[in-house]
PDB file of N, CA and C in Angstrom:
ATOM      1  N   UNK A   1      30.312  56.465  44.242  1.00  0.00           N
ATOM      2  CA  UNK A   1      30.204  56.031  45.622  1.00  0.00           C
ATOM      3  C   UNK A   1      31.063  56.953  46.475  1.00  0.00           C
ATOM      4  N   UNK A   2      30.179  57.021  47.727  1.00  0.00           N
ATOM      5  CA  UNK A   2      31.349  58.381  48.797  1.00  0.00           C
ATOM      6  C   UNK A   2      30.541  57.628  50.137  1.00  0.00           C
ATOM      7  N   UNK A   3      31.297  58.494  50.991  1.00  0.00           N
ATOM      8  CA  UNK A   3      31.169  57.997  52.421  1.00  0.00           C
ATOM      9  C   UNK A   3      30.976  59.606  53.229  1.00  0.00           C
ATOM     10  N   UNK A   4      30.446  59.528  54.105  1.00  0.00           N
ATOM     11  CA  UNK A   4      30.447  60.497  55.129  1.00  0.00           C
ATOM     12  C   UNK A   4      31.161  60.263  56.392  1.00  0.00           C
ATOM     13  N   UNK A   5      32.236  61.068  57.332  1.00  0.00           N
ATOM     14  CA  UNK A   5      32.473  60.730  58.295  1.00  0.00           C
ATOM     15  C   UNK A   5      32.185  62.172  59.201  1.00  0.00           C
ATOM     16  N   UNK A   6      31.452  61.559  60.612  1.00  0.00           N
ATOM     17  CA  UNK A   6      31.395  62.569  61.445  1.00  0.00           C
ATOM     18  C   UNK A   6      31.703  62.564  62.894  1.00  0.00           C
ATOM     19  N   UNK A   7      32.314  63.341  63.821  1.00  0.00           N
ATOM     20  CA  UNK A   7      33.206  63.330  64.898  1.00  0.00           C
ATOM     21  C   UNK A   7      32.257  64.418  66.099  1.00  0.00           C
ATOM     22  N   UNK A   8      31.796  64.089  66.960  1.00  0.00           N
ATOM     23  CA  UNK A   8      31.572  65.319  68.129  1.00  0.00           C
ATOM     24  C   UNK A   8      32.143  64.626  69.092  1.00  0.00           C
ATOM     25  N   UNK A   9      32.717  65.942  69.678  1.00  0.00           N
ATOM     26  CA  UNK A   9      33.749  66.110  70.900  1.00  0.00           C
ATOM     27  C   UNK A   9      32.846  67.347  71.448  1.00  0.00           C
ATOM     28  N   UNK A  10      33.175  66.975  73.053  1.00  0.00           N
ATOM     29  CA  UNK A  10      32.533  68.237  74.037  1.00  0.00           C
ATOM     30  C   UNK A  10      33.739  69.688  73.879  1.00  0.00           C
ATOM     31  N   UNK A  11      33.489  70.215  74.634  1.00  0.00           N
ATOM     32  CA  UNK A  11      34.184  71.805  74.621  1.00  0.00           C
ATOM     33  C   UNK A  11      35.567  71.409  75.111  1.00  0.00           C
ATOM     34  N   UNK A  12      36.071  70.286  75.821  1.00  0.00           N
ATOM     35  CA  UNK A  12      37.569  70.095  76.430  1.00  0.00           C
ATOM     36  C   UNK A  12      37.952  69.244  74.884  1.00  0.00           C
ATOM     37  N   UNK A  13      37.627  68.538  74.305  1.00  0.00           N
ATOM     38  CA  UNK A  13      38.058  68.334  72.993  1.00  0.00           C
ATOM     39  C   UNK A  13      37.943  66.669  73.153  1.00  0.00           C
ATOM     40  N   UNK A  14      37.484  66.141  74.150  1.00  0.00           N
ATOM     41  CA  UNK A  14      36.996  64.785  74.283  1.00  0.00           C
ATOM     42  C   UNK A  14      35.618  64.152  73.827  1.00  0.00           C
ATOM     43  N   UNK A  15      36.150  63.093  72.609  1.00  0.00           N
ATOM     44  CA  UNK A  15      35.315  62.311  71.458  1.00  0.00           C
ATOM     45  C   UNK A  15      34.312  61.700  72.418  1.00  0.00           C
ATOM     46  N   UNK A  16      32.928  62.248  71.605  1.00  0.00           N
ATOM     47  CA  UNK A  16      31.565  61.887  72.898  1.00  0.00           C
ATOM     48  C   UNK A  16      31.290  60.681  71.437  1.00  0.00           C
ATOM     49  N   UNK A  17      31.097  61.132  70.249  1.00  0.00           N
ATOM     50  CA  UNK A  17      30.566  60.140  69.248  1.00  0.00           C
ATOM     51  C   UNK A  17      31.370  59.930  67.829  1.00  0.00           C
ATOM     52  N   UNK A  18      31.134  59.117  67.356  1.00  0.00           N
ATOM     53  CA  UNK A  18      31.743  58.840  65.757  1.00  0.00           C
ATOM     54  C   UNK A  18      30.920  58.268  64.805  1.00  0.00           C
ATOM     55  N   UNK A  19      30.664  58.691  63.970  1.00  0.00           N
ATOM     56  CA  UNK A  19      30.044  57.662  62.998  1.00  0.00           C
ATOM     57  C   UNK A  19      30.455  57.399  61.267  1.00  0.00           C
ATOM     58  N   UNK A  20      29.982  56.961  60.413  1.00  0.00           N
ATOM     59  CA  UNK A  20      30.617  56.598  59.517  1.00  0.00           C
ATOM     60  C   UNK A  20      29.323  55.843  58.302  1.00  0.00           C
ATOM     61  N   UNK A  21      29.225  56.632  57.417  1.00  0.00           N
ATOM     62  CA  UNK A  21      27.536  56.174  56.525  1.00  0.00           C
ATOM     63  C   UNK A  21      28.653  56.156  55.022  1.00  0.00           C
ATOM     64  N   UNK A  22      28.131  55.214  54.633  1.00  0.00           N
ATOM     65  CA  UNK A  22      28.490  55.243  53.041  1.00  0.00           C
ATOM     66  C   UNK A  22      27.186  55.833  52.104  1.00  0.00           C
ATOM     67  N   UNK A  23      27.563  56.495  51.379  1.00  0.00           N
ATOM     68  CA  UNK A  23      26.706  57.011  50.189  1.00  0.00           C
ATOM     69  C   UNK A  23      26.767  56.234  49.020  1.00  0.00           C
ATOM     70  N   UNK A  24      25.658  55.506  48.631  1.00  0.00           N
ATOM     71  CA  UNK A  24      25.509  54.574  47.536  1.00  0.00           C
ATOM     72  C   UNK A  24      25.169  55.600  46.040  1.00  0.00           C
ATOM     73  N   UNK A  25      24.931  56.382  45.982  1.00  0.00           N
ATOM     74  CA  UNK A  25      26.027  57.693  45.045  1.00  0.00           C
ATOM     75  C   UNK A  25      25.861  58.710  45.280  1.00  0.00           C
ATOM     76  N   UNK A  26      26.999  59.701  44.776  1.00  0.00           N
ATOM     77  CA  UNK A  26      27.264  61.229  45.177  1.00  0.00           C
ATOM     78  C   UNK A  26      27.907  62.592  43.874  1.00  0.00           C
ATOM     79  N   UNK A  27      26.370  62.850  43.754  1.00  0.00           N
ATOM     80  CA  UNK A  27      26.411  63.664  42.773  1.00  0.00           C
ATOM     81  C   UNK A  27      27.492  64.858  42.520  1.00  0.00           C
ATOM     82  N   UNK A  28      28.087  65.520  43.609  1.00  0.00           N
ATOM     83  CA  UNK A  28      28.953  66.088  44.160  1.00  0.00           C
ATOM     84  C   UNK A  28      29.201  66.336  45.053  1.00  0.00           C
ATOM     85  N   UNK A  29      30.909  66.516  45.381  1.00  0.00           N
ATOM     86  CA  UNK A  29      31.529  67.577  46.976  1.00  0.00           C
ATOM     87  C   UNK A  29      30.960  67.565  47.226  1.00  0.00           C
ATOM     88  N   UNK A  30      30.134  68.739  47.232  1.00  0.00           N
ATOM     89  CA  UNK A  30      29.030  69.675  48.226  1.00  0.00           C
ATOM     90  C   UNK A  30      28.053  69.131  48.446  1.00  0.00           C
ATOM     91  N   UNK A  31      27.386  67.663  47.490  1.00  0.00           N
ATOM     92  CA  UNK A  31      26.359  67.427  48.462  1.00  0.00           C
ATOM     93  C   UNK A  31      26.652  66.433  49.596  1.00  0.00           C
ATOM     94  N   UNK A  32      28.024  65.627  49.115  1.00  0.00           N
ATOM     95  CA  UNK A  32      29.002  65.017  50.502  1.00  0.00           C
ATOM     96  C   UNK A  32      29.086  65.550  51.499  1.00  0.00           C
ATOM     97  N   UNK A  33      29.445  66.529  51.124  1.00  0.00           N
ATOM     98  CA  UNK A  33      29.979  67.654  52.731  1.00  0.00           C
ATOM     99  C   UNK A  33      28.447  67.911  53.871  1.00  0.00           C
ATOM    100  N   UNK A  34      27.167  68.304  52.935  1.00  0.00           N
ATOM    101  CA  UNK A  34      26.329  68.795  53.566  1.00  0.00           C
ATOM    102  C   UNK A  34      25.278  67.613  54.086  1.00  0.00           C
ATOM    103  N   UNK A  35      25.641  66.137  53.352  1.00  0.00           N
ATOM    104  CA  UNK A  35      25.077  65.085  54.292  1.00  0.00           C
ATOM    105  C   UNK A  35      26.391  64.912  55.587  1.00  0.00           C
ATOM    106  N   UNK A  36      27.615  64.828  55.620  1.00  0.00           N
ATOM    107  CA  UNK A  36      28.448  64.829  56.242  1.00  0.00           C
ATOM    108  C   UNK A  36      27.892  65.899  57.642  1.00  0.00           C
ATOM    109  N   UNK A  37      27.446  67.138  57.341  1.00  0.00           N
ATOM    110  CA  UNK A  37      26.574  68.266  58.503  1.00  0.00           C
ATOM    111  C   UNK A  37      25.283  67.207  58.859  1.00  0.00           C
ATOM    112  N   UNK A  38      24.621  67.048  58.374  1.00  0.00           N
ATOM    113  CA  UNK A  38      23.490  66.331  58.811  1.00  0.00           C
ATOM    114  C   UNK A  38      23.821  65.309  59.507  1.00  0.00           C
ATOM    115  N   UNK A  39      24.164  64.229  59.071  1.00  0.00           N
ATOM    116  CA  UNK A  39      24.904  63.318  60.280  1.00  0.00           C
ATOM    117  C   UNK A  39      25.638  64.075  61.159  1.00  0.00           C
ATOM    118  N   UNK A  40      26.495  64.611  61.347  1.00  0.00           N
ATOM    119  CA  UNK A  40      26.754  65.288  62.061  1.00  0.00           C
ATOM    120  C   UNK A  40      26.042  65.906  63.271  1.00  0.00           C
ATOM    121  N   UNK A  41      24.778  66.579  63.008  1.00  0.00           N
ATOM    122  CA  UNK A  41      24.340  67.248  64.014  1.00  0.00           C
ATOM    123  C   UNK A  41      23.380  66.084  64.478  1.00  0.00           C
ATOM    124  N   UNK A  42      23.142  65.275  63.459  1.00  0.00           N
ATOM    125  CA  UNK A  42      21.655  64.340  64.193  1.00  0.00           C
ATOM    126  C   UNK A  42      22.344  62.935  65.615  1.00  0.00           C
ATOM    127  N   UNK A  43      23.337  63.486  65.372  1.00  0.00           N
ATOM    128  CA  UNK A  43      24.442  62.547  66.167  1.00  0.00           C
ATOM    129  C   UNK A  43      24.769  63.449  67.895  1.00  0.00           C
ATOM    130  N   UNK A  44      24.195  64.954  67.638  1.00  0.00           N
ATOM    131  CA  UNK A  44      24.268  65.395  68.800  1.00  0.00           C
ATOM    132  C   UNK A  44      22.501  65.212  69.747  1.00  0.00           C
ATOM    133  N   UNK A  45      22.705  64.931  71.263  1.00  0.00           N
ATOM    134  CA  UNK A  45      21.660  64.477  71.638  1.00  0.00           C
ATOM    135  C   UNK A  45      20.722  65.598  72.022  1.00  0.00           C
ATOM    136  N   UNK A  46      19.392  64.890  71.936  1.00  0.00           N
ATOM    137  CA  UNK A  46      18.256  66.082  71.781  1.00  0.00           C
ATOM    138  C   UNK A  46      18.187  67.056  73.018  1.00  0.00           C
ATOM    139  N   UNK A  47      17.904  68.181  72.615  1.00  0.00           N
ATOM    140  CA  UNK A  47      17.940  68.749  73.985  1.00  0.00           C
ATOM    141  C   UNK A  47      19.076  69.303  74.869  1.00  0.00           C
ATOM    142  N   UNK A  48      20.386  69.321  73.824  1.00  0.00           N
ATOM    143  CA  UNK A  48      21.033  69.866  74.848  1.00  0.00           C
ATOM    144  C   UNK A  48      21.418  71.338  74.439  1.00  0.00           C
ATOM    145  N   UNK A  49      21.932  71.677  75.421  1.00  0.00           N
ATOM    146  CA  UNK A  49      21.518  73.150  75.851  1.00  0.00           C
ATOM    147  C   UNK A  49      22.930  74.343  75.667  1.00  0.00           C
ATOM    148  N   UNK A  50      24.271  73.148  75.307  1.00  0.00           N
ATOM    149  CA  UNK A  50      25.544  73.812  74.771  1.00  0.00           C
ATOM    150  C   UNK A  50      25.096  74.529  73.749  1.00  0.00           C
ATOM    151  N   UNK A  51      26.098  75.159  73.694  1.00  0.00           N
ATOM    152  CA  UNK A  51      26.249  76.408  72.768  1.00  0.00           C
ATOM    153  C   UNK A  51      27.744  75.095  71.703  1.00  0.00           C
ATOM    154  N   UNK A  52      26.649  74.970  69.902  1.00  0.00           N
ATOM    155  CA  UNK A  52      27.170  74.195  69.254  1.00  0.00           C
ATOM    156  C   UNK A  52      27.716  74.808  68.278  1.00  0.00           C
ATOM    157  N   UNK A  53      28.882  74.054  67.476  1.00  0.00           N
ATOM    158  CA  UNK A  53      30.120  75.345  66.828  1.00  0.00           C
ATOM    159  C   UNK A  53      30.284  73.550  66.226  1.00  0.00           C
ATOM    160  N   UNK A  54      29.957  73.419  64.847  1.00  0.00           N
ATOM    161  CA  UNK A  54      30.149  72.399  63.643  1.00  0.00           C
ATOM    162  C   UNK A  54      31.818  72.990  62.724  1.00  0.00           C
ATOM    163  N   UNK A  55      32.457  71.796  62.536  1.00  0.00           N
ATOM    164  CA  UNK A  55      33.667  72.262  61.659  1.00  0.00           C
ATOM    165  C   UNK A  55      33.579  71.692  60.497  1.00  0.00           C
ATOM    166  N   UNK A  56      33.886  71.886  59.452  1.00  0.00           N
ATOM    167  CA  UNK A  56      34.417  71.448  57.720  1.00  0.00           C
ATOM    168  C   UNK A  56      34.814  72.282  57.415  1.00  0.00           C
ATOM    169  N   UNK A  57      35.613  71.057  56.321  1.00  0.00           N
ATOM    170  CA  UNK A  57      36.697  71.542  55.436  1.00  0.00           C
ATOM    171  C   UNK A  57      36.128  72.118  54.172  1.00  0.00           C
ATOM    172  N   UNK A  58      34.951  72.136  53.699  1.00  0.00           N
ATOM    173  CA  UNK A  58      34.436  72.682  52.711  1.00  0.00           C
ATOM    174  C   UNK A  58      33.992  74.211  53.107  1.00  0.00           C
ATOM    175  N   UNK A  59      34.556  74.766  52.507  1.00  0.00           N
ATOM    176  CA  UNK A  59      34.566  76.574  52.484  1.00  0.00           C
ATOM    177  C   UNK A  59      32.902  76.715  52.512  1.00  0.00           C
ATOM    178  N   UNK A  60      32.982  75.957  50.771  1.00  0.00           N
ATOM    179  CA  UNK A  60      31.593  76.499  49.744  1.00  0.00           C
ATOM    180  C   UNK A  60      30.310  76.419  50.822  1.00  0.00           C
ATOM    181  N   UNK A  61      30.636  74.852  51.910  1.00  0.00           N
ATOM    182  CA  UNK A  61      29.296  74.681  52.450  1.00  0.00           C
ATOM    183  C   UNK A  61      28.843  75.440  53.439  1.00  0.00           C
ATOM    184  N   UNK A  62      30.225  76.417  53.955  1.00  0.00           N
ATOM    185  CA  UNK A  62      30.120  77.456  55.469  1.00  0.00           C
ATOM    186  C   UNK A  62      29.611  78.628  54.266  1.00  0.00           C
ATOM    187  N   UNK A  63      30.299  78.930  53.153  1.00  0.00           N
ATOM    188  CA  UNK A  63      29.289  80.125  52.542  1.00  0.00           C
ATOM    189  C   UNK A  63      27.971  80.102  52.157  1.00  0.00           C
ATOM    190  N   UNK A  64      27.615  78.962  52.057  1.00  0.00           N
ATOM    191  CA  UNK A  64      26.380  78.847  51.848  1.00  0.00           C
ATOM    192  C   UNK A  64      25.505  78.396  53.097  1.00  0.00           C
ATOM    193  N   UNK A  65      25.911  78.788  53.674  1.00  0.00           N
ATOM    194  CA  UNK A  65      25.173  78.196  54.791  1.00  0.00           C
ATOM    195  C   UNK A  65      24.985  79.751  55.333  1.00  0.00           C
ATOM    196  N   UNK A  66      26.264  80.642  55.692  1.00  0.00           N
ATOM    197  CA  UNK A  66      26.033  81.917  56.078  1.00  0.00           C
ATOM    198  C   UNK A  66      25.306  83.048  55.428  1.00  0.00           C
ATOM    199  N   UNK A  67      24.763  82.290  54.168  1.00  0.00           N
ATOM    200  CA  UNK A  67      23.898  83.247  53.104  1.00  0.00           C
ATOM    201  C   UNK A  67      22.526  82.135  52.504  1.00  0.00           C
ATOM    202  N   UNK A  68      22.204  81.640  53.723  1.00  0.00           N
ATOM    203  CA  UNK A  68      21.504  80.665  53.285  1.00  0.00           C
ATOM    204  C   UNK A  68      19.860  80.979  53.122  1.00  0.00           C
ATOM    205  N   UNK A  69      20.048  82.644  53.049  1.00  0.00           N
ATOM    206  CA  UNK A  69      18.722  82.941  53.100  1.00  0.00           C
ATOM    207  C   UNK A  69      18.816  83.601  51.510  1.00  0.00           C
ATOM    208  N   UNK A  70      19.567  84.081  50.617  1.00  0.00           N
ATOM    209  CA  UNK A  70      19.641  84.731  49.896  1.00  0.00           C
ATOM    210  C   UNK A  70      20.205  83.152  48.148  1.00  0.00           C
ATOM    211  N   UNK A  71      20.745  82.154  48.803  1.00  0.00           N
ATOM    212  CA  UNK A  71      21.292  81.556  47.947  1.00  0.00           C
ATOM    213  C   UNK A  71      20.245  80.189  47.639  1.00  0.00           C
ATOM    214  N   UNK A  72      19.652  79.702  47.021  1.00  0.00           N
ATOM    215  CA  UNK A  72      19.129  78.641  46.338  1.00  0.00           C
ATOM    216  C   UNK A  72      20.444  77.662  45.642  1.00  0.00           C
ATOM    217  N   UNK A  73      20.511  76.158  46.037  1.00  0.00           N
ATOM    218  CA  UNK A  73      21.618  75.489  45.620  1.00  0.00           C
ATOM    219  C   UNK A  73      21.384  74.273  46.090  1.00  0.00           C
ATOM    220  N   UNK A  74      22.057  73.641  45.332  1.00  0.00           N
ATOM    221  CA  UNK A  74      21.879  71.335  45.201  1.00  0.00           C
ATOM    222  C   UNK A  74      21.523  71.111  46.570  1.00  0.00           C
ATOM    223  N   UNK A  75      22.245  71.743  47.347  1.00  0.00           N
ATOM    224  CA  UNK A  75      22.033  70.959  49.092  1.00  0.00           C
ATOM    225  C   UNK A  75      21.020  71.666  49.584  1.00  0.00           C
ATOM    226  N   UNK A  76      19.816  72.399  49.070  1.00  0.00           N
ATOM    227  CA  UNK A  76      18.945  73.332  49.690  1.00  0.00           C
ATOM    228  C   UNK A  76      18.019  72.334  50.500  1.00  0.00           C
ATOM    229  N   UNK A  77      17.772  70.763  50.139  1.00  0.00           N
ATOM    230  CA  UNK A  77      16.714  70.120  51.269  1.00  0.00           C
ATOM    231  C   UNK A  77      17.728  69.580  52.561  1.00  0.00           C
ATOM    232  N   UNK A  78      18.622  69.599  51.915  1.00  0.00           N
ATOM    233  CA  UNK A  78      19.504  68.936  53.811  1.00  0.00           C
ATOM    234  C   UNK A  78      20.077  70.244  54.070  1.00  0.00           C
ATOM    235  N   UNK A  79      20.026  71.293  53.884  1.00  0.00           N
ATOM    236  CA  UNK A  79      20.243  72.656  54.582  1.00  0.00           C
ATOM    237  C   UNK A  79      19.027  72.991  55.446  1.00  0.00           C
ATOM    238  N   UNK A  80      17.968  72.618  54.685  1.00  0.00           N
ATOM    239  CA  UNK A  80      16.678  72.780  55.659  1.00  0.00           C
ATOM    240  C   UNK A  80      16.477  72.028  56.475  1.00  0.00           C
ATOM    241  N   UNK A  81      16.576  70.772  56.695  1.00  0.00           N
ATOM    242  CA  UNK A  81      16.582  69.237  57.345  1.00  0.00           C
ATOM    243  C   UNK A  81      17.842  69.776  58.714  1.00  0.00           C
ATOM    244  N   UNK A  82      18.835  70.408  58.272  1.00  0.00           N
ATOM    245  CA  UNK A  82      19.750  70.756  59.462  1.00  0.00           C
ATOM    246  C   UNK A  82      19.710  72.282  60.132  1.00  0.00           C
ATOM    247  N   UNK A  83      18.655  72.945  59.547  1.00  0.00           N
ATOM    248  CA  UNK A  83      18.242  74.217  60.162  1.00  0.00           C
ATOM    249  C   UNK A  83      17.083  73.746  60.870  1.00  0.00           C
ATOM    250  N   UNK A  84      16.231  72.907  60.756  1.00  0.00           N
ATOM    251  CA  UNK A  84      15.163  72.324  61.660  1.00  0.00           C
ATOM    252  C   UNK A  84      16.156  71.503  62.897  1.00  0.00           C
ATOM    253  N   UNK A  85      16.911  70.668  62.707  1.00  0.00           N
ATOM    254  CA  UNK A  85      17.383  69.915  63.456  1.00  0.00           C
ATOM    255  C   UNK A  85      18.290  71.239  64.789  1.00  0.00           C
ATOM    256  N   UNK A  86      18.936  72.117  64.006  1.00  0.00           N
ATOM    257  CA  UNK A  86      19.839  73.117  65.315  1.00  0.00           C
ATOM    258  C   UNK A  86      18.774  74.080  65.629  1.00  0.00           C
ATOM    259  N   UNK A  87      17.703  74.563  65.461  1.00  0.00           N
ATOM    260  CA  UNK A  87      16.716  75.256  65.734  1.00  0.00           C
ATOM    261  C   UNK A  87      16.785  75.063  67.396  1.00  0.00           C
ATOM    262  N   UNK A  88      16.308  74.006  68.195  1.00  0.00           N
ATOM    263  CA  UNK A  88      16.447  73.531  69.352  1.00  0.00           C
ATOM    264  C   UNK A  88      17.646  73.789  69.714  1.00  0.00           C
ATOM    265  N   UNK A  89      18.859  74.504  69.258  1.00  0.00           N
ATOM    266  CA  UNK A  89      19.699  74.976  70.105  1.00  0.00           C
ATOM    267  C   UNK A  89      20.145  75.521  70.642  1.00  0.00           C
ATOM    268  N   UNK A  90      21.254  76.366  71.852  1.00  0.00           N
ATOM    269  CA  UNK A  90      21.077  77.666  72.111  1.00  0.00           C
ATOM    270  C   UNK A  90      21.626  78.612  71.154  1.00  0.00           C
ATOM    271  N   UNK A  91      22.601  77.989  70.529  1.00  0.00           N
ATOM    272  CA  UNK A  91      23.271  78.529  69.457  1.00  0.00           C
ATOM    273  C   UNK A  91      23.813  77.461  68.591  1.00  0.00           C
ATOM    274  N   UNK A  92      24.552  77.525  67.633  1.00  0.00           N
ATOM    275  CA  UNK A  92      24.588  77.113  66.734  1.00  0.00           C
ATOM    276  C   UNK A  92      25.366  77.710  65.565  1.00  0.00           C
ATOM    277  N   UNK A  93      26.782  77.148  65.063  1.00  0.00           N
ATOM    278  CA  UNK A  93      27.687  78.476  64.374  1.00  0.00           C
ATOM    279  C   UNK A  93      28.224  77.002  63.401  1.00  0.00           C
ATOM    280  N   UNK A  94      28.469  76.917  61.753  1.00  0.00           N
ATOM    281  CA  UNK A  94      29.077  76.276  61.292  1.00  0.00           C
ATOM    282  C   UNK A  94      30.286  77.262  61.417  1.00  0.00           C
ATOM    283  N   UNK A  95      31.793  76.569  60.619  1.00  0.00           N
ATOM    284  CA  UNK A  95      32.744  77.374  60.676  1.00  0.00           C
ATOM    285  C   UNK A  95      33.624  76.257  59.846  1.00  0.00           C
ATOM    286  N   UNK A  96      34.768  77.054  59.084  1.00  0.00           N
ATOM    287  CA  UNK A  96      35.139  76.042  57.992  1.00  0.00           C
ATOM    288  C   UNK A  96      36.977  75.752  58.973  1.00  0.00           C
ATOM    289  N   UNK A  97      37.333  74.846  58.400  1.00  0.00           N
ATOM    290  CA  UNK A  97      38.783  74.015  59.356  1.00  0.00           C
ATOM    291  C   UNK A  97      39.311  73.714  58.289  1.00  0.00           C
ATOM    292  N   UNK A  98      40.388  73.664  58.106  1.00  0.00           N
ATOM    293  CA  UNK A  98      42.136  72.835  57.281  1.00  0.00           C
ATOM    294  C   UNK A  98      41.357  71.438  57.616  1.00  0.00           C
ATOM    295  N   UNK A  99      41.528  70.326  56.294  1.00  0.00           N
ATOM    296  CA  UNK A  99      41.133  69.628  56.072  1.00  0.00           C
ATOM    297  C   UNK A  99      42.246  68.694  57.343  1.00  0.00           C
ATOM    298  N   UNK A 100      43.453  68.936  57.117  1.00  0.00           N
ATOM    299  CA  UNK A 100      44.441  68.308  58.179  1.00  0.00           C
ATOM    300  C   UNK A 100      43.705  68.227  59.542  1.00  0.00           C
ATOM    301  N   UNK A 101      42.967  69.410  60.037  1.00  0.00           N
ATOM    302  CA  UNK A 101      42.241  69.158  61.298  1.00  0.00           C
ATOM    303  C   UNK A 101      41.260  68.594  61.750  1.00  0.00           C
ATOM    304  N   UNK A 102      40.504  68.445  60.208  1.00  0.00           N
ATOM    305  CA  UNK A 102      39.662  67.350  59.983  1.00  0.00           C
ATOM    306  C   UNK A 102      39.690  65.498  60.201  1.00  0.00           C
ATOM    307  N   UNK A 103      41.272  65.230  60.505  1.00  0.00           N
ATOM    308  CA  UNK A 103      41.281  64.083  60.220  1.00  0.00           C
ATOM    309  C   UNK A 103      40.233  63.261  60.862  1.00  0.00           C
ATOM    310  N   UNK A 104      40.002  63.055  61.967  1.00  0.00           N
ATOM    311  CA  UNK A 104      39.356  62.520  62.668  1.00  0.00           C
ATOM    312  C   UNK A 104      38.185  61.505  61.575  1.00  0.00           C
ATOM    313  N   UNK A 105      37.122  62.845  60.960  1.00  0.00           N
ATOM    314  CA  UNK A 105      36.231  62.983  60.360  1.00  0.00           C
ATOM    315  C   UNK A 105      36.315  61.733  59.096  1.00  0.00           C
ATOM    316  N   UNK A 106      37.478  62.497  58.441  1.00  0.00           N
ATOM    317  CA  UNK A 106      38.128  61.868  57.065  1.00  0.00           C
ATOM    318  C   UNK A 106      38.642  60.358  57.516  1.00  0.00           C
ATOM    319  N   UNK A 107      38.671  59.928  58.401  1.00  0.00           N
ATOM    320  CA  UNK A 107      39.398  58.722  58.662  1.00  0.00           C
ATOM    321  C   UNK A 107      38.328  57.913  58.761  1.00  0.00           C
ATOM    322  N   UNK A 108      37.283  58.554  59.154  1.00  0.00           N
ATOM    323  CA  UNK A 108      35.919  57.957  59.484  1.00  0.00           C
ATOM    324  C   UNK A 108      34.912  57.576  58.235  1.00  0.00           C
ATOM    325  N   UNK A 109      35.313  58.648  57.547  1.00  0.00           N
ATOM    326  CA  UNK A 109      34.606  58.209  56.144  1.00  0.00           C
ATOM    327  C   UNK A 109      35.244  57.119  55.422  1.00  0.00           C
ATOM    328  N   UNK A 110      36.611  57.236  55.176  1.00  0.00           N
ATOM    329  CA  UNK A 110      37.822  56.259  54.618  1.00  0.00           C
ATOM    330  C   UNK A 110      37.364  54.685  54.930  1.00  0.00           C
ATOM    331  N   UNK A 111      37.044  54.487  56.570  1.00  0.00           N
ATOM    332  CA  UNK A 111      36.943  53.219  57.147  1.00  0.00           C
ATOM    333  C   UNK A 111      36.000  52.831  56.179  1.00  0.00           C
ATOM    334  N   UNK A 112      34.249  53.566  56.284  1.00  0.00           N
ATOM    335  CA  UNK A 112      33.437  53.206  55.461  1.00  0.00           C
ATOM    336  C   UNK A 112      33.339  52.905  54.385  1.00  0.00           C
ATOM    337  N   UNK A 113      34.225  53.350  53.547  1.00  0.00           N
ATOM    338  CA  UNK A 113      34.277  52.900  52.065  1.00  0.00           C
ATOM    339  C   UNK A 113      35.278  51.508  52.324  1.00  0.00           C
ATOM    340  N   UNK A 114      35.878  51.356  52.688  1.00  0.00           N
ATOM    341  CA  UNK A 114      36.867  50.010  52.631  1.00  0.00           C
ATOM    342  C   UNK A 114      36.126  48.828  53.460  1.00  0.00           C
ATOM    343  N   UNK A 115      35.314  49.261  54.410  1.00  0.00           N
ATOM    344  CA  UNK A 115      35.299  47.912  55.361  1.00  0.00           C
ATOM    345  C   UNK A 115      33.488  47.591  55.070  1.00  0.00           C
ATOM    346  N   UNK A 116      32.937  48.775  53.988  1.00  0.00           N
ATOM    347  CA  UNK A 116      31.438  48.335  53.250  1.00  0.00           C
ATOM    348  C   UNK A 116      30.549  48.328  54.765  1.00  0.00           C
ATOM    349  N   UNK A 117      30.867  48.914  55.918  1.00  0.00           N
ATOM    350  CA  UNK A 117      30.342  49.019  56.844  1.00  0.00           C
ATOM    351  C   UNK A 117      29.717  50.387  57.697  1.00  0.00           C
ATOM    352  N   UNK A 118      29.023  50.707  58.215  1.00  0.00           N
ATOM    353  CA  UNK A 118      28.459  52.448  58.590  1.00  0.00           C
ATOM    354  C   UNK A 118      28.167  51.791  59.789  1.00  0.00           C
ATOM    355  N   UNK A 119      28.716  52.620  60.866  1.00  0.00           N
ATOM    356  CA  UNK A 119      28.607  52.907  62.350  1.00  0.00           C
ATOM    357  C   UNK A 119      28.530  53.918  62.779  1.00  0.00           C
ATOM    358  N   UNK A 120      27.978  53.830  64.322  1.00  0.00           N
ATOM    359  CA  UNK A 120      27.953  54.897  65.338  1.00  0.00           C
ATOM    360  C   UNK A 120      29.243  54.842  66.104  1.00  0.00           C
TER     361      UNK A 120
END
């Protein structure tokens, strides 16, 4: 059992959304991290027109994501599921963060596993 937590804030660094999904099981990390991106982006609203810049703490999932044309790997259908979803954007950059800067995120997943509850 794992949880996903995900955080968007606009460009001044003010929390627009939060959410929080439990995973009823999780084969590994990496496929945590890369449903963790998917919620993530499906949480930003359609159509908008910022220039979007995603953070995690997982290295593996920003390398594979920046070679995501050359690498075949476990998260290859929600890599596609979140290259359809940022397609509609003007841009679009994952980039990996110190898990410490992550908290937000991690606190969000934490709730979900303890309180057996998933929110927006």
């Amino acid at each position: 059992m794992g949880a996903v937590g995900a955080v968007v804030r606009c460009s001044s660094g003010q929390l627009r959304v939060a959410s929080a999904r439990r995973l009823s099981s999780v084969r590994s990390a990496l496929l945590a991290e890369a449903e963790a991106l998917n919620e993530w982006v499906r949480l930003i609203p359609a159509g908008t027109q910022d220039h979007i810049v995603a953070e995690t703490n997982c290295q593996v999932l920003v390398s594979l994501w920046k070679n995501r044309g050359i690498h075949r790997s476990e998260i290859a259908t929600i890599r596609n599921e979140v290259e359809e979803l940022v397609a509609g954007f003007t841009s679009f950059r994952l980039m990996y963060i110190r898990r410490s800067v992550n908290h937000a995120a991690h606190i969000c997943a934490q709730h979900s596993l303890v309180s057996f509850h998933d929110f927006v």
